[in-house]
C-alpha atoms as a PDB file:
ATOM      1  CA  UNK A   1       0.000   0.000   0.000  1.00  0.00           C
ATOM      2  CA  UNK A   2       1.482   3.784  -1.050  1.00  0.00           C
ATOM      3  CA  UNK A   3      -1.712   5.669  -0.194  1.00  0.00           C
ATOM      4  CA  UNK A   4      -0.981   7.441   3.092  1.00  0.00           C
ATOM      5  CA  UNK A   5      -4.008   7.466   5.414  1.00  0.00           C
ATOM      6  CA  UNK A   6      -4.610   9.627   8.486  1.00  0.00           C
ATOM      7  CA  UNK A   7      -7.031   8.775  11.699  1.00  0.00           C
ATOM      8  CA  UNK A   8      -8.503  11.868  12.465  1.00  0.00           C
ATOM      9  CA  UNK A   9      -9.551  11.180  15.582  1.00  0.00           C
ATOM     10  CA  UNK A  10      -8.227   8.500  17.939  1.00  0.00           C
ATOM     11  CA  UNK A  11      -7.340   7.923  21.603  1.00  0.00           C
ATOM     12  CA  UNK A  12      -3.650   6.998  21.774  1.00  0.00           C
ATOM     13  CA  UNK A  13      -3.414   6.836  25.290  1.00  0.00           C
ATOM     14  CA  UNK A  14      -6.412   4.746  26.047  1.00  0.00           C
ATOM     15  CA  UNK A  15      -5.967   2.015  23.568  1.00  0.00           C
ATOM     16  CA  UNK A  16      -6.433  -1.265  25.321  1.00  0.00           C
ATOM     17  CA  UNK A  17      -2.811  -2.888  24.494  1.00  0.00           C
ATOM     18  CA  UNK A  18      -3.317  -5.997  26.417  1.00  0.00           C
ATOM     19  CA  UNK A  19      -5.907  -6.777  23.797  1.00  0.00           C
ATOM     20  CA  UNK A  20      -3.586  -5.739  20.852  1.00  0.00           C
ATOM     21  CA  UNK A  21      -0.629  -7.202  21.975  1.00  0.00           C
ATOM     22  CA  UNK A  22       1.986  -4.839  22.832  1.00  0.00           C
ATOM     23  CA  UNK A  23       2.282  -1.281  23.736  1.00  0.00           C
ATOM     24  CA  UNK A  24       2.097   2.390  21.956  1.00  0.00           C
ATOM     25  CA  UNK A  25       4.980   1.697  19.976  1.00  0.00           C
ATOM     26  CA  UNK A  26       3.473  -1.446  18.753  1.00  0.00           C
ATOM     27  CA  UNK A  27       0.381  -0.051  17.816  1.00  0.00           C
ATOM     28  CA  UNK A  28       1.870   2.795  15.629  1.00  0.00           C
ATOM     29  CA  UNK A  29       4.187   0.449  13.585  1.00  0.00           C
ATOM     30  CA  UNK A  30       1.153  -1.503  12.999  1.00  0.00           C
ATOM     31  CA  UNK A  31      -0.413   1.640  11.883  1.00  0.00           C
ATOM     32  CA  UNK A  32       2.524   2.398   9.306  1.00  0.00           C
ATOM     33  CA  UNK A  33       2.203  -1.411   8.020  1.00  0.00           C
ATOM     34  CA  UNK A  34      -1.546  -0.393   7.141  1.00  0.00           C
ATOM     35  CA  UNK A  35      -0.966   2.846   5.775  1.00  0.00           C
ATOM     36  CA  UNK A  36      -1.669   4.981   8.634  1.00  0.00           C
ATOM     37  CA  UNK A  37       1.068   7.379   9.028  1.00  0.00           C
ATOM     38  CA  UNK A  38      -0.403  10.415  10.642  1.00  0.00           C
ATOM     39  CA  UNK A  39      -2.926  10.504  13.826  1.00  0.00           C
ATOM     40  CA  UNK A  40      -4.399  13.016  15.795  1.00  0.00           C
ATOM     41  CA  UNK A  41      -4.751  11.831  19.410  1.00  0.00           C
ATOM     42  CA  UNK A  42      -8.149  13.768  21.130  1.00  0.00           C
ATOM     43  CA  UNK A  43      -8.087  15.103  24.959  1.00  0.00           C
ATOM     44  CA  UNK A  44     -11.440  14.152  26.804  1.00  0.00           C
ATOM     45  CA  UNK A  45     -10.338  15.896  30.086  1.00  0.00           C
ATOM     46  CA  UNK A  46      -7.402  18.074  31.345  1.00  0.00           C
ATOM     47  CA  UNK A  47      -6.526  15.600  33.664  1.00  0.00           C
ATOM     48  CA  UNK A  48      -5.162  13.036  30.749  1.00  0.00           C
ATOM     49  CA  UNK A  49      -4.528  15.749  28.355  1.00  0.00           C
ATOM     50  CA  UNK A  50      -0.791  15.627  29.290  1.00  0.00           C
ATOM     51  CA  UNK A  51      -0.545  12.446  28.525  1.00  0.00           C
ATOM     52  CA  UNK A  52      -1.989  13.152  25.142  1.00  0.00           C
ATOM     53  CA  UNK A  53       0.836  15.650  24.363  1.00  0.00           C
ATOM     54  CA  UNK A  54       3.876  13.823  25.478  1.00  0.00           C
ATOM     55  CA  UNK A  55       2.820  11.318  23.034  1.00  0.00           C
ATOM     56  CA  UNK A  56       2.831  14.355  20.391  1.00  0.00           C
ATOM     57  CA  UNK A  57       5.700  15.697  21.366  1.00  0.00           C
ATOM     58  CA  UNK A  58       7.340  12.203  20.958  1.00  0.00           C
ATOM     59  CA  UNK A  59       6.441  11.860  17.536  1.00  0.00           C
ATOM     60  CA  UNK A  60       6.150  14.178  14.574  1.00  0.00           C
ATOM     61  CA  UNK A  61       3.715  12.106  12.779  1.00  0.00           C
ATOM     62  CA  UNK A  62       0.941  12.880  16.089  1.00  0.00           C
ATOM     63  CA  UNK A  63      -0.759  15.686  16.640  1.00  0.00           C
ATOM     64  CA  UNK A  64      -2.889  16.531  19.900  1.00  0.00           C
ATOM     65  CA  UNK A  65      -5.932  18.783  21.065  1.00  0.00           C
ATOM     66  CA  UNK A  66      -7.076  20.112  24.226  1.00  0.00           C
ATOM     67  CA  UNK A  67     -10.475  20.243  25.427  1.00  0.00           C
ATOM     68  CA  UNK A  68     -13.125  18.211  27.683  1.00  0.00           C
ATOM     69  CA  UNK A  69     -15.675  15.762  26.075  1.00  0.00           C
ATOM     70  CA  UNK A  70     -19.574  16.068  27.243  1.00  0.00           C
ATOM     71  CA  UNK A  71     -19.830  12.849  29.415  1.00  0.00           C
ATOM     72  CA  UNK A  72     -16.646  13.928  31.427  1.00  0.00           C
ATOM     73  CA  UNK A  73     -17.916  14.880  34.557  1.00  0.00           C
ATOM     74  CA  UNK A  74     -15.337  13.809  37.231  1.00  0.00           C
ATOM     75  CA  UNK A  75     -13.107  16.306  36.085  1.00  0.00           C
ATOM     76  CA  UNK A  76     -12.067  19.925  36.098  1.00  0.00           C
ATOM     77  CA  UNK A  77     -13.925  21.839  34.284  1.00  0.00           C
ATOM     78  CA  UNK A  78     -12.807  24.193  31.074  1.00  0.00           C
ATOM     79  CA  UNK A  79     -12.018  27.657  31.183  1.00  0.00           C
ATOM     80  CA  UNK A  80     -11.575  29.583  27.776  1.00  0.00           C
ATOM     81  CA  UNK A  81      -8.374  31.558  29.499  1.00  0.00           C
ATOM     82  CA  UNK A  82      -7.333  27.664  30.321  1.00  0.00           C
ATOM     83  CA  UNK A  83      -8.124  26.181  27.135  1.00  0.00           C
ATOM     84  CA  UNK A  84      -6.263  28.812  25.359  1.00  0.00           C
ATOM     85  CA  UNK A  85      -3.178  28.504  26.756  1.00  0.00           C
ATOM     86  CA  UNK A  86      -2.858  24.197  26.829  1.00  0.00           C
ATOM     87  CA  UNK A  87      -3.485  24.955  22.804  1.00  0.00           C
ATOM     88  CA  UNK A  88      -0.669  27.060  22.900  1.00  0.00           C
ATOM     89  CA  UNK A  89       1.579  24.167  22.339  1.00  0.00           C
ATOM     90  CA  UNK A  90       2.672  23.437  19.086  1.00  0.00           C
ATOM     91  CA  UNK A  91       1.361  19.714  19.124  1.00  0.00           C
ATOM     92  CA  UNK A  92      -2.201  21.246  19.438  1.00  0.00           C
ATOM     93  CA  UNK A  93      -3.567  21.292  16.645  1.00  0.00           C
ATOM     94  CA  UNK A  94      -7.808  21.430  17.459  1.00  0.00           C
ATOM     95  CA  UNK A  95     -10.036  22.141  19.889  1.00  0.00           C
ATOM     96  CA  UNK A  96     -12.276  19.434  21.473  1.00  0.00           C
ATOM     97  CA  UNK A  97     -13.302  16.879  21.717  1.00  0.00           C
ATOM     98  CA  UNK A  98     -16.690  18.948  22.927  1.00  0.00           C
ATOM     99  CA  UNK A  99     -20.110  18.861  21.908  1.00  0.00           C
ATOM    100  CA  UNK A 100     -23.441  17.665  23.495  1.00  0.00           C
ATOM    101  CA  UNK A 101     -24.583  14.254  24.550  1.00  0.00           C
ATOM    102  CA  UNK A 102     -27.776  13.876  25.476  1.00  0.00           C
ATOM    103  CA  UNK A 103     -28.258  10.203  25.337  1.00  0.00           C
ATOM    104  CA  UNK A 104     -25.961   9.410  28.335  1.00  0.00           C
ATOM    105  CA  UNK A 105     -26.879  12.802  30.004  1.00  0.00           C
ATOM    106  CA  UNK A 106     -29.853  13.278  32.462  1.00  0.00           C
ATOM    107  CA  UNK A 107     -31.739  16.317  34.135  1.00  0.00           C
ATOM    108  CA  UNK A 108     -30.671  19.939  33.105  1.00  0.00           C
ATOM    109  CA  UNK A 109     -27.756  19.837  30.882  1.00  0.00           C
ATOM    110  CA  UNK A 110     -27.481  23.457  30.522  1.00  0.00           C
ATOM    111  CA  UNK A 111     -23.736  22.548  31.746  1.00  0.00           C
ATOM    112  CA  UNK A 112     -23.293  21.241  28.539  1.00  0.00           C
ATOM    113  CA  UNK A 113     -24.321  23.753  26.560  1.00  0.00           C
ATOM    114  CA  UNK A 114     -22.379  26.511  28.292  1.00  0.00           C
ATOM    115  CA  UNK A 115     -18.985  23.790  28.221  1.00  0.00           C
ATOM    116  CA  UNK A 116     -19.337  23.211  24.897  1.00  0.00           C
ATOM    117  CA  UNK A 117     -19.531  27.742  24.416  1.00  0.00           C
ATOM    118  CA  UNK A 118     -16.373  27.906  26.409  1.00  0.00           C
ATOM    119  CA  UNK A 119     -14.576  25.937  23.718  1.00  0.00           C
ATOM    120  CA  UNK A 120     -16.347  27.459  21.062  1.00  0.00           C
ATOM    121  CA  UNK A 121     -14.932  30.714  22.675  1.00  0.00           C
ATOM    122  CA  UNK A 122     -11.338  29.147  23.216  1.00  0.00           C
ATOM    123  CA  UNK A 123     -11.346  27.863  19.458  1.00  0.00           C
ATOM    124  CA  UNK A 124     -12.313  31.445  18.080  1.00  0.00           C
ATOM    125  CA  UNK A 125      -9.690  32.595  20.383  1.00  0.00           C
ATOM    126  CA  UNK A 126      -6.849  30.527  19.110  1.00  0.00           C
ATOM    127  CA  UNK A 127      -7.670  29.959  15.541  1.00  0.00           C
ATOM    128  CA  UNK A 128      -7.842  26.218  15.604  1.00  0.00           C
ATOM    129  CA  UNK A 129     -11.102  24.052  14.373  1.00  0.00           C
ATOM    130  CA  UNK A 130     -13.360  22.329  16.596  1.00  0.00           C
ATOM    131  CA  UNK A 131     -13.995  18.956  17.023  1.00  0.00           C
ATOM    132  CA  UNK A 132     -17.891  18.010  18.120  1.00  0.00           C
ATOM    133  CA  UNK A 133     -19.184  15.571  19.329  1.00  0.00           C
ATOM    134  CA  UNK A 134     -22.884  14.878  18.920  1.00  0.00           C
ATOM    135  CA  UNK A 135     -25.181  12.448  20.211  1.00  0.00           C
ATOM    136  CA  UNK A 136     -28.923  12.822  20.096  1.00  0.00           C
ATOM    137  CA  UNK A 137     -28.971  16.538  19.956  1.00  0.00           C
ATOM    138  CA  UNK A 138     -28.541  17.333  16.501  1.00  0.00           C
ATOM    139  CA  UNK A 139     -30.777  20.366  16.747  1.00  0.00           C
ATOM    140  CA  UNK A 140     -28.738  21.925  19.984  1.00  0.00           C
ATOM    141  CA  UNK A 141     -25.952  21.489  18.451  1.00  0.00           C
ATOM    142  CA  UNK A 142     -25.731  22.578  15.333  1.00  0.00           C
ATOM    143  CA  UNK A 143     -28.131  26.301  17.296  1.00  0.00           C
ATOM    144  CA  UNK A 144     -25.333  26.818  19.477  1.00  0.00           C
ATOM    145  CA  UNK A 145     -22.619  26.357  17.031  1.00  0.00           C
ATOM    146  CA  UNK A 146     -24.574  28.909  14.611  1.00  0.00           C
ATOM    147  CA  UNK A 147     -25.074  31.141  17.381  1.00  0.00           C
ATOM    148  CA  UNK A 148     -21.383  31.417  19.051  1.00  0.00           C
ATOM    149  CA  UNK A 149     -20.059  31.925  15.514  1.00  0.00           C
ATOM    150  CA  UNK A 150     -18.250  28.676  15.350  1.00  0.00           C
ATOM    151  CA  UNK A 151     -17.933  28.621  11.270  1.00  0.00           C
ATOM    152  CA  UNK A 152     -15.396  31.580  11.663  1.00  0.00           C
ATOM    153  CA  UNK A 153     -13.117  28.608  12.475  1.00  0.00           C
ATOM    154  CA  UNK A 154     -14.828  25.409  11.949  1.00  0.00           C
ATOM    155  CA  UNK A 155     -13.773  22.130  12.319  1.00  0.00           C
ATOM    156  CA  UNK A 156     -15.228  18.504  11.885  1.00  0.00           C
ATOM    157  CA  UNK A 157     -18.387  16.278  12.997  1.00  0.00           C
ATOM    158  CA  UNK A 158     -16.148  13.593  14.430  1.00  0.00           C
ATOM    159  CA  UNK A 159     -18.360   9.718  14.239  1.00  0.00           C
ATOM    160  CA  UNK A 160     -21.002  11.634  12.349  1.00  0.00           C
ATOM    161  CA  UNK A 161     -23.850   9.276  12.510  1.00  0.00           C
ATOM    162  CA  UNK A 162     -26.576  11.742  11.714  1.00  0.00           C
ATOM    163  CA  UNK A 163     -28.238  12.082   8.417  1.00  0.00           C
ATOM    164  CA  UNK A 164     -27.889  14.071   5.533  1.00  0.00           C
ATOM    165  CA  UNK A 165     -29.977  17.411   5.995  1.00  0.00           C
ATOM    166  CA  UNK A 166     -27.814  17.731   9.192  1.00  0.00           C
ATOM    167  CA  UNK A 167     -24.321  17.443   7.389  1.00  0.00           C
ATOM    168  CA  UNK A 168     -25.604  20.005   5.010  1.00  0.00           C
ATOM    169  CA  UNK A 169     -26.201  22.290   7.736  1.00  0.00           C
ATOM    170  CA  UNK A 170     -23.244  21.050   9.686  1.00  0.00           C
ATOM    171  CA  UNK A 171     -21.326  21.776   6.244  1.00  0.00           C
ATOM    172  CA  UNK A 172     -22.913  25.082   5.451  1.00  0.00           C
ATOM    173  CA  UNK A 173     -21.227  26.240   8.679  1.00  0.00           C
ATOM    174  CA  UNK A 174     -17.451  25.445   7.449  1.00  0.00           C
ATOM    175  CA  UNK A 175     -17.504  21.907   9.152  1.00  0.00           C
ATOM    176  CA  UNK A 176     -16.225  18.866   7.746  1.00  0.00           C
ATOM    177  CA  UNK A 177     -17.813  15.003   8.212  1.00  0.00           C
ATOM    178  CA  UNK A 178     -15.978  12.422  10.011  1.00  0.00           C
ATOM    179  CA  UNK A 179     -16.942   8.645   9.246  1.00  0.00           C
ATOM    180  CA  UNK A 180     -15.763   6.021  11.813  1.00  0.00           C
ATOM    181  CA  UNK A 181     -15.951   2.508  11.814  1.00  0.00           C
ATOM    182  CA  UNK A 182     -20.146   2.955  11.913  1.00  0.00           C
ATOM    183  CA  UNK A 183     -20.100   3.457   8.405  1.00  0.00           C
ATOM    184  CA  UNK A 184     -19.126  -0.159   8.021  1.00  0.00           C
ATOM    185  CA  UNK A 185     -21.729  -1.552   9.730  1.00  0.00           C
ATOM    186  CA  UNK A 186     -24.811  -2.999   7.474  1.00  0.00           C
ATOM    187  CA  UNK A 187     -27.578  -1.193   9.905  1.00  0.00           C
ATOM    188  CA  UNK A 188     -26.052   1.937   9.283  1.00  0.00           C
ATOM    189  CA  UNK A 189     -28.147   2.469   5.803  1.00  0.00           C
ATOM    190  CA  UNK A 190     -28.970   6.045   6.231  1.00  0.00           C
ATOM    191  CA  UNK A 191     -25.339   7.142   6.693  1.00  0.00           C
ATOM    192  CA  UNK A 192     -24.114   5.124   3.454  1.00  0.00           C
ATOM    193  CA  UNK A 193     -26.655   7.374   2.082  1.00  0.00           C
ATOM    194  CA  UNK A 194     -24.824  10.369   3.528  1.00  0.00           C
ATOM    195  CA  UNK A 195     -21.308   8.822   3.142  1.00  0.00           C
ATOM    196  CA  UNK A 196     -22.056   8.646  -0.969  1.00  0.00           C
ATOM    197  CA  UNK A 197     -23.650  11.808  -1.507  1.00  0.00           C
ATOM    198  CA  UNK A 198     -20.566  14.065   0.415  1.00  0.00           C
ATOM    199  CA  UNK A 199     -19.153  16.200  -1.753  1.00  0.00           C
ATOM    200  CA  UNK A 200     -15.277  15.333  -1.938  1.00  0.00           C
ATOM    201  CA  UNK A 201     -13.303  18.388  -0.317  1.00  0.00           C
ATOM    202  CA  UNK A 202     -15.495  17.416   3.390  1.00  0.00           C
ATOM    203  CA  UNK A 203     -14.924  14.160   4.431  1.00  0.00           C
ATOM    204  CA  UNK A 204     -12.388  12.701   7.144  1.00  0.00           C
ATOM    205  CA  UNK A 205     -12.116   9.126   7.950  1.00  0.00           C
ATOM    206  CA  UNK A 206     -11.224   8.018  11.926  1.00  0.00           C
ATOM    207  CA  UNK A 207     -11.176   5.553  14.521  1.00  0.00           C
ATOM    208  CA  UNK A 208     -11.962   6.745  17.889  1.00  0.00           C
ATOM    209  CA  UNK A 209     -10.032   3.818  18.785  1.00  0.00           C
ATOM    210  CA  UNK A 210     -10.172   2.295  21.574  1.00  0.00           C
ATOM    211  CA  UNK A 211     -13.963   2.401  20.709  1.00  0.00           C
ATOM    212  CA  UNK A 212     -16.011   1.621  17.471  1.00  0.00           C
ATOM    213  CA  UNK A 213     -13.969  -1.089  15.797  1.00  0.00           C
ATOM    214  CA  UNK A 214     -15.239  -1.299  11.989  1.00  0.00           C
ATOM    215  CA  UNK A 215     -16.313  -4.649  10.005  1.00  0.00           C
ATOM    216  CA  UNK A 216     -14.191  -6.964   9.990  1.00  0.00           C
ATOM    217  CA  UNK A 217     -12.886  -6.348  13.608  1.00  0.00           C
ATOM    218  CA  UNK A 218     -16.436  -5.399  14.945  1.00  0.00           C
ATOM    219  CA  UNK A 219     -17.181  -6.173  18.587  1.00  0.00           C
ATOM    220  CA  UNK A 220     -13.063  -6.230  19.468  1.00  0.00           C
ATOM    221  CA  UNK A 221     -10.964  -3.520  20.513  1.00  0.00           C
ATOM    222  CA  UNK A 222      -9.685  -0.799  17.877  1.00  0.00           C
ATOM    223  CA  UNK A 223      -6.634   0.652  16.438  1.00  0.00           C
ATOM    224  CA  UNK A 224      -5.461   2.768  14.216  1.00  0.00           C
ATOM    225  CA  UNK A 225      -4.460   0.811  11.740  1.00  0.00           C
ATOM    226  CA  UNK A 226      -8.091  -0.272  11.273  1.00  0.00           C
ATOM    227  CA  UNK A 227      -9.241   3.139   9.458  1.00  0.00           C
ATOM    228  CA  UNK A 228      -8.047   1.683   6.801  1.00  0.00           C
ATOM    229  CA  UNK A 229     -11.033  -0.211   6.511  1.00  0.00           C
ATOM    230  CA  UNK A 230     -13.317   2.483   7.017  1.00  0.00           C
ATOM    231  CA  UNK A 231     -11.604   4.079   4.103  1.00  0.00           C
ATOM    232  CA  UNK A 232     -12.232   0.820   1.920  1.00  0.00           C
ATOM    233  CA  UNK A 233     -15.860   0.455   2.908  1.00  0.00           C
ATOM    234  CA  UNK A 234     -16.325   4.197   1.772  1.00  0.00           C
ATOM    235  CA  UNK A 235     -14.942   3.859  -1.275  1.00  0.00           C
ATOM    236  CA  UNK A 236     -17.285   1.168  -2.586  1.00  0.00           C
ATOM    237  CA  UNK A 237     -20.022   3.257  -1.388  1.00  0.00           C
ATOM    238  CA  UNK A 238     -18.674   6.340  -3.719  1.00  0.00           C
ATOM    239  CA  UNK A 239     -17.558   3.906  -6.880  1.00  0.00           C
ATOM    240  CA  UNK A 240     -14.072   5.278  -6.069  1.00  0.00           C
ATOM    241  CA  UNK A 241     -10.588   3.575  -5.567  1.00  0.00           C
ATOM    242  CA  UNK A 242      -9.446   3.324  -2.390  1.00  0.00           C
ATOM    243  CA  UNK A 243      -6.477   5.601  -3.560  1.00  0.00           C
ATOM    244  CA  UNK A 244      -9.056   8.436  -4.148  1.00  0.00           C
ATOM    245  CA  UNK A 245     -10.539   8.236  -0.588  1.00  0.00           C
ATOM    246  CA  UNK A 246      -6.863   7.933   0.899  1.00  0.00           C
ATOM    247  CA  UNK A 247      -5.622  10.986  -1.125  1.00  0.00           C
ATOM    248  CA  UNK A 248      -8.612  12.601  -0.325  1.00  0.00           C
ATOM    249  CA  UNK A 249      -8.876  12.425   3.398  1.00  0.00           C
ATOM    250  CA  UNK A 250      -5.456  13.047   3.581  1.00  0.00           C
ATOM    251  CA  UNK A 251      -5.375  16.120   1.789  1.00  0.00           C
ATOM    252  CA  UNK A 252      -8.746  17.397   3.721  1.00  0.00           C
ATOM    253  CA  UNK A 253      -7.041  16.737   6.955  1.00  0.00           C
ATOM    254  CA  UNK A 254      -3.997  18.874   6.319  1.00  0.00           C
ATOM    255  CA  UNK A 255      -6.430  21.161   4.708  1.00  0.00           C
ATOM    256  CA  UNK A 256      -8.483  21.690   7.510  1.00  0.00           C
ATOM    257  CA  UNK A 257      -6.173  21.208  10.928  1.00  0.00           C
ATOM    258  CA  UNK A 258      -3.640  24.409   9.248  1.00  0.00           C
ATOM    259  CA  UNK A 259      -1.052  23.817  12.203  1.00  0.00           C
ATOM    260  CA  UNK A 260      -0.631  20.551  11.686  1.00  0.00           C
ATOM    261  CA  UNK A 261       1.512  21.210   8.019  1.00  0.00           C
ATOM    262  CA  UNK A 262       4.616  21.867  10.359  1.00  0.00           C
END
């Protein structure tokens, strides 16, 4: 393989290497033997994030970002002043991940809402994209994104699983579509639908490994090395080679995350 891929959105440091048989190091050269030669590894809470940029710093092919996911709630919480400076480092790259979650969340989740405007604020702030996060509140989302100005910077719908009038929007606001390994799944009919009719320049392929492992490793843990296969499944939904999708991705990455062309 001479296509290079990228995982836009994985999680290095909580990758389950008992399961895959080694350690970090192992995992990336599997990566490279796939195809997979750049990664960006995504903070879920300050308390981790260091981790998450030691492993940047370490290698030049890894980039990192700094923010707090929705369903983190033994944690500290973000501050735009704190966000701001964390991104200051050159590994990061992106803001997030952040978002809303309303499936997992219960009672008044106004504290969601007014996290995921701090990093709206921090991202305007610092000039890097966002990465969101959305489950089950679609609507919410894409309101509060419209209404903190968020398309000044955009960013990416990372394990978009919505359908296609809410990529348009999502789109229409200088965002770009991430497919994970969901795409691959057969029950996922409505987001082939989506996957097929994206217009080239906006998609991203990931991961979010440890989670979401694609067809043919579905059920076990994930790597990596596996968005190679979401990459394949996408480009027999398109009619395309799997050296279009590859070159693609790539070049919508790098097109999209500015810093990370260092």
């Amino acid at each position: 393989m001479t296509s290079t891929l990228v995982d836009s959105h994985c999680h290095l440091n909580l990758l389950e290497f008992e399961r895959l048989g080694g350690d970090l190091e192992n995992a990336l050269a599997t990566a490279r033997d796939n195809g997979v030669d750049y990664m960006l590894c995504v903070s879920i809470d300050l308390e981790t994030n260091p981790e998450i940029l030691a492993i940047a710093t370490d290698h030049d092919t890894i980039f990192a970002s700094v923010g707090v996911h929705p369903n983190s709630r033994e944690c500290a919480e973000p501050t735009v002043d704190g966000l701001v400076e964390r991104a200051s480092d050159r590994n990061v790259i992106a803001i997030g991940e952040t978002g809303l979650d309303y499936f997992r969340g219960e009672g008044n989740l106004e504290w969601q809402r007014e996290r995921f405007r701090v990093h709206i604020a921090a991202a305007k702030q610092t000039s890097k994209p966002l990465i969101v996060h959305c489950r089950d509140a679609r609507d919410d989302t894409l309101r509060i994104l419209k209404e903190e100005g968020a398309d000044q910077v955009g960013g990416v719908m990372h394990c978009f699983v919505e359908d296609w009038a809410t990529a348009a929007k999502a789109m229409d606001l200088n965002f770009y579509i991430s497919f994970s390994g969901i795409v691959t799944f057969k029950s996922a009919q409505t987001l082939h639908q989506v996957a097929a009719a994206m217009p080239a320049d906006k998609i991203l392929i990931e991961t979010d490994s440890p989670y979401l492992a694609p067809v043919p490793h579905r059920g076990r843990t994930n790597q990596p090395a596996y968005v190679k296969h979401v990459a394949e499944h996408i480009a027999t939904l398109r009619n395309e080679s799997f050296e279009t999708v590859a070159e693609t991705t790539t070049a919508n990455f790098f097109s999209l995350f500015k810093d990370a062309s260092r």
